[in-house]
Protein backbone atom coordinates (compact mmCIF):
# COMPACT_ATOMS: atom_id res chain seq x y z
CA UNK A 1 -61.81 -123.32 -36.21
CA UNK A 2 -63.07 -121.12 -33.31
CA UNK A 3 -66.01 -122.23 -31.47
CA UNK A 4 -69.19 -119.96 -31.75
CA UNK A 5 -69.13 -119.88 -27.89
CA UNK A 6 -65.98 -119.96 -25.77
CA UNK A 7 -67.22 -121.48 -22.63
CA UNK A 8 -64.80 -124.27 -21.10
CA UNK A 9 -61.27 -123.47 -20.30
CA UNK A 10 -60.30 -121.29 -23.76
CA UNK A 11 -60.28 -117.88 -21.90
CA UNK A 12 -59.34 -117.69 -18.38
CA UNK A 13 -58.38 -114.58 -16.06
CA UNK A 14 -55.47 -113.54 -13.95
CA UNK A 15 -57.08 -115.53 -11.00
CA UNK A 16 -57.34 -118.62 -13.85
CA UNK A 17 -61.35 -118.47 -13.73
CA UNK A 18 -62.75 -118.86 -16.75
CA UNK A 19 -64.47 -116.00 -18.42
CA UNK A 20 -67.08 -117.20 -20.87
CA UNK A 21 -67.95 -115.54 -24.29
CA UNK A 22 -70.21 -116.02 -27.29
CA UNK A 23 -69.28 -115.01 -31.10
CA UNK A 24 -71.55 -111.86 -32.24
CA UNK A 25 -70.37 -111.44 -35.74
CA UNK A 26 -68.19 -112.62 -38.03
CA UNK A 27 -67.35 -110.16 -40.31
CA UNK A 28 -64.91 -110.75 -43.07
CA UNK A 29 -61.89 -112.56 -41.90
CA UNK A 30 -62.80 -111.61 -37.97
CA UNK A 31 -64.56 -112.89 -35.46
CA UNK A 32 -66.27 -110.49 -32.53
CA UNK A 33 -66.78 -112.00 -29.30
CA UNK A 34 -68.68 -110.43 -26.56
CA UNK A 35 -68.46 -111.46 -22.89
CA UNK A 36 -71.63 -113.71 -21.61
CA UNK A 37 -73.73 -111.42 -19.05
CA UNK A 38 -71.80 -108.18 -19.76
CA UNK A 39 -73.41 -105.58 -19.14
CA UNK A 40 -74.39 -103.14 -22.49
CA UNK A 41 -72.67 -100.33 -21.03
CA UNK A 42 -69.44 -101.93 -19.83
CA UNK A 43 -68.46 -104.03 -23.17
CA UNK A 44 -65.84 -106.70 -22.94
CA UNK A 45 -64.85 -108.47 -26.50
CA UNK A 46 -62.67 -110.74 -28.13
CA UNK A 47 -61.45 -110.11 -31.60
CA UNK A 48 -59.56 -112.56 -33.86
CA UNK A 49 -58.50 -111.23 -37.40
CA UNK A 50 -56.74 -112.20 -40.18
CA UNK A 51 -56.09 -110.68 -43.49
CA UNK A 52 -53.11 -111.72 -46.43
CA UNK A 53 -51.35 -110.32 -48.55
CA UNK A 54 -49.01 -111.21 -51.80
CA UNK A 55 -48.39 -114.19 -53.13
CA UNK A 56 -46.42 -117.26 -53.93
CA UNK A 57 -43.47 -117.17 -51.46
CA UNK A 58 -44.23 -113.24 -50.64
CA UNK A 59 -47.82 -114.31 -49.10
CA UNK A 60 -47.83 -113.01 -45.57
CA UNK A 61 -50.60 -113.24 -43.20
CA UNK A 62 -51.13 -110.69 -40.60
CA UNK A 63 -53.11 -112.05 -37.74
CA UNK A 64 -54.62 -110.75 -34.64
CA UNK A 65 -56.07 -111.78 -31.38
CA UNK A 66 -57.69 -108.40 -28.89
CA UNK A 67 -59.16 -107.97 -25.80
CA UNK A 68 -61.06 -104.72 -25.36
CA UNK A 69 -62.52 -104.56 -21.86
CA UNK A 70 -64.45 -101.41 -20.90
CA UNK A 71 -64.97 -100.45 -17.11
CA UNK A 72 -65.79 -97.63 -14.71
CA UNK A 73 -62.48 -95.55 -14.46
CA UNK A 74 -61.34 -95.88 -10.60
CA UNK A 75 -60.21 -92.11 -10.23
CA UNK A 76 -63.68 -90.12 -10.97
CA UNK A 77 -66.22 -93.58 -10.69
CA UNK A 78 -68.37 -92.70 -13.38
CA UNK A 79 -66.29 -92.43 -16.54
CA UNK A 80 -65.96 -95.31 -18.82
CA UNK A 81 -63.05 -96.20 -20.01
CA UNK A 82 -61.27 -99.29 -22.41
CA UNK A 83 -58.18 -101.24 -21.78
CA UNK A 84 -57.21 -103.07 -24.67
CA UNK A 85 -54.54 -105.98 -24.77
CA UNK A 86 -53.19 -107.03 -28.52
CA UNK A 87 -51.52 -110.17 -29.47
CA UNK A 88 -50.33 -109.60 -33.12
CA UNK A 89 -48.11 -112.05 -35.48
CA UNK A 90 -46.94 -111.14 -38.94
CA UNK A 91 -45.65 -114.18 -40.54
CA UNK A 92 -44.16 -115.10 -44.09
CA UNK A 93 -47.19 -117.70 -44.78
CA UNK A 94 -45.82 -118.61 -48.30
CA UNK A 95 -42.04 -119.00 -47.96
CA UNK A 96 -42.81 -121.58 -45.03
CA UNK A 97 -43.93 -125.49 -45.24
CA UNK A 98 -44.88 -125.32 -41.30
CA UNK A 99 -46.33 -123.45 -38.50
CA UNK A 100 -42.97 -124.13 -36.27
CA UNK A 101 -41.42 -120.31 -36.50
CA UNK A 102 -44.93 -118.95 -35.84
CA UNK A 103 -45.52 -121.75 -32.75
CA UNK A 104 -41.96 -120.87 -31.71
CA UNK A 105 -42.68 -116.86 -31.35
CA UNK A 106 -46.13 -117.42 -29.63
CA UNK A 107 -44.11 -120.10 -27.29
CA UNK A 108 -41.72 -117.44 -26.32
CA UNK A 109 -44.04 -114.37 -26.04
CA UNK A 110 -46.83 -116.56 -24.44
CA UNK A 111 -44.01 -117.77 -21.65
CA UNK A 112 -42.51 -114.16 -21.16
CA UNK A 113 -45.91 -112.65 -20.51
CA UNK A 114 -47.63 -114.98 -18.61
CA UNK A 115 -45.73 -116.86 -16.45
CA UNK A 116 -42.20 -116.94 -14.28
CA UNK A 117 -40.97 -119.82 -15.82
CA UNK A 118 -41.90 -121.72 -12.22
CA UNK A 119 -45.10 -123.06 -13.75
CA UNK A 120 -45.56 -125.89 -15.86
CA UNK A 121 -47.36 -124.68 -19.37
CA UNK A 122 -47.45 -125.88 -22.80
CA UNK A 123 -46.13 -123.51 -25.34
CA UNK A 124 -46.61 -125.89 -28.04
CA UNK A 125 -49.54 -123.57 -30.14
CA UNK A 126 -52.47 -126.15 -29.40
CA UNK A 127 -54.32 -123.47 -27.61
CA UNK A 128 -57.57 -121.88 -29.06
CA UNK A 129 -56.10 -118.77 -29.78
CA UNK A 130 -53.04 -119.70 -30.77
CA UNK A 131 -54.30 -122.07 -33.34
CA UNK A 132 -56.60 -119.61 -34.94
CA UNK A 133 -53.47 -117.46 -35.50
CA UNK A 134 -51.29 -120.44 -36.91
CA UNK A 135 -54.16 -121.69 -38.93
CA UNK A 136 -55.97 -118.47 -40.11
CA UNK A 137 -58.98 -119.84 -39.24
CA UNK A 138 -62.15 -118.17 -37.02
């Protein structure tokens, strides 16, 4: 279950400081996160989903984790423009007894996009995100 604030060590930047949010809304199966002192104008939020579909061993639930960041664009400096970063797993919830196939694809994405292999990181899924996505949970 996500926190209703994310302030210790859940989020963290490229530098690896930690960037602090609290949960707006939940609605439905999402949680909306916005970015402690943001300013109004330059939003940065956090966005966990989930929804499922079929049933039995056709269930499948489609989960997602965003980051939507808005700043002032660097070419004209008053433009405001989003980046958005998507972390998205689609996995056959009802024709599996564990979470190991959906750890093992975060493992391996997780590793390929965030590190060299040089550092040591566990891949294991215990992280916040990662066990909203495995669990469905917000």
């Amino acid at each position: 279950m996500l926190a209703a604030n994310l302030l210790t060590n859940e989020v963290k930047n490229a530098s690896g400081t930690e960037v602090e949010f609290n949960r707006l809304e939940t609605p439905g199966r999402a949680a909306i996160f916005a970015q402690v002192g943001e300013s109004p104008a330059l939003q940065h939020r956090l966005k966990v989903s989930h929804q499922e579909t079929g049933t039995g061993t056709a269930k499948r639930r489609k989960s997602m984790t965003r980051v939507d960041k808005t700043s002032i664009s660097t070419v004209d400096s008053t433009t405001p423009v989003t980046t958005s970063a998507v972390f998205y797993i689609d996995a056959p919830v009802g024709a599996l007894l564990t979470n190991a196939e959906m750890k093992a694809v975060i493992a391996e994405l997780t590793s390929f996009l965030a590190t060299l292999g040089t550092n040591t990181f566990l891949y294991d899924g215990t992280g916040t995100g990662a066990a909203a996505l495995l669990d469905g949970t917000l």
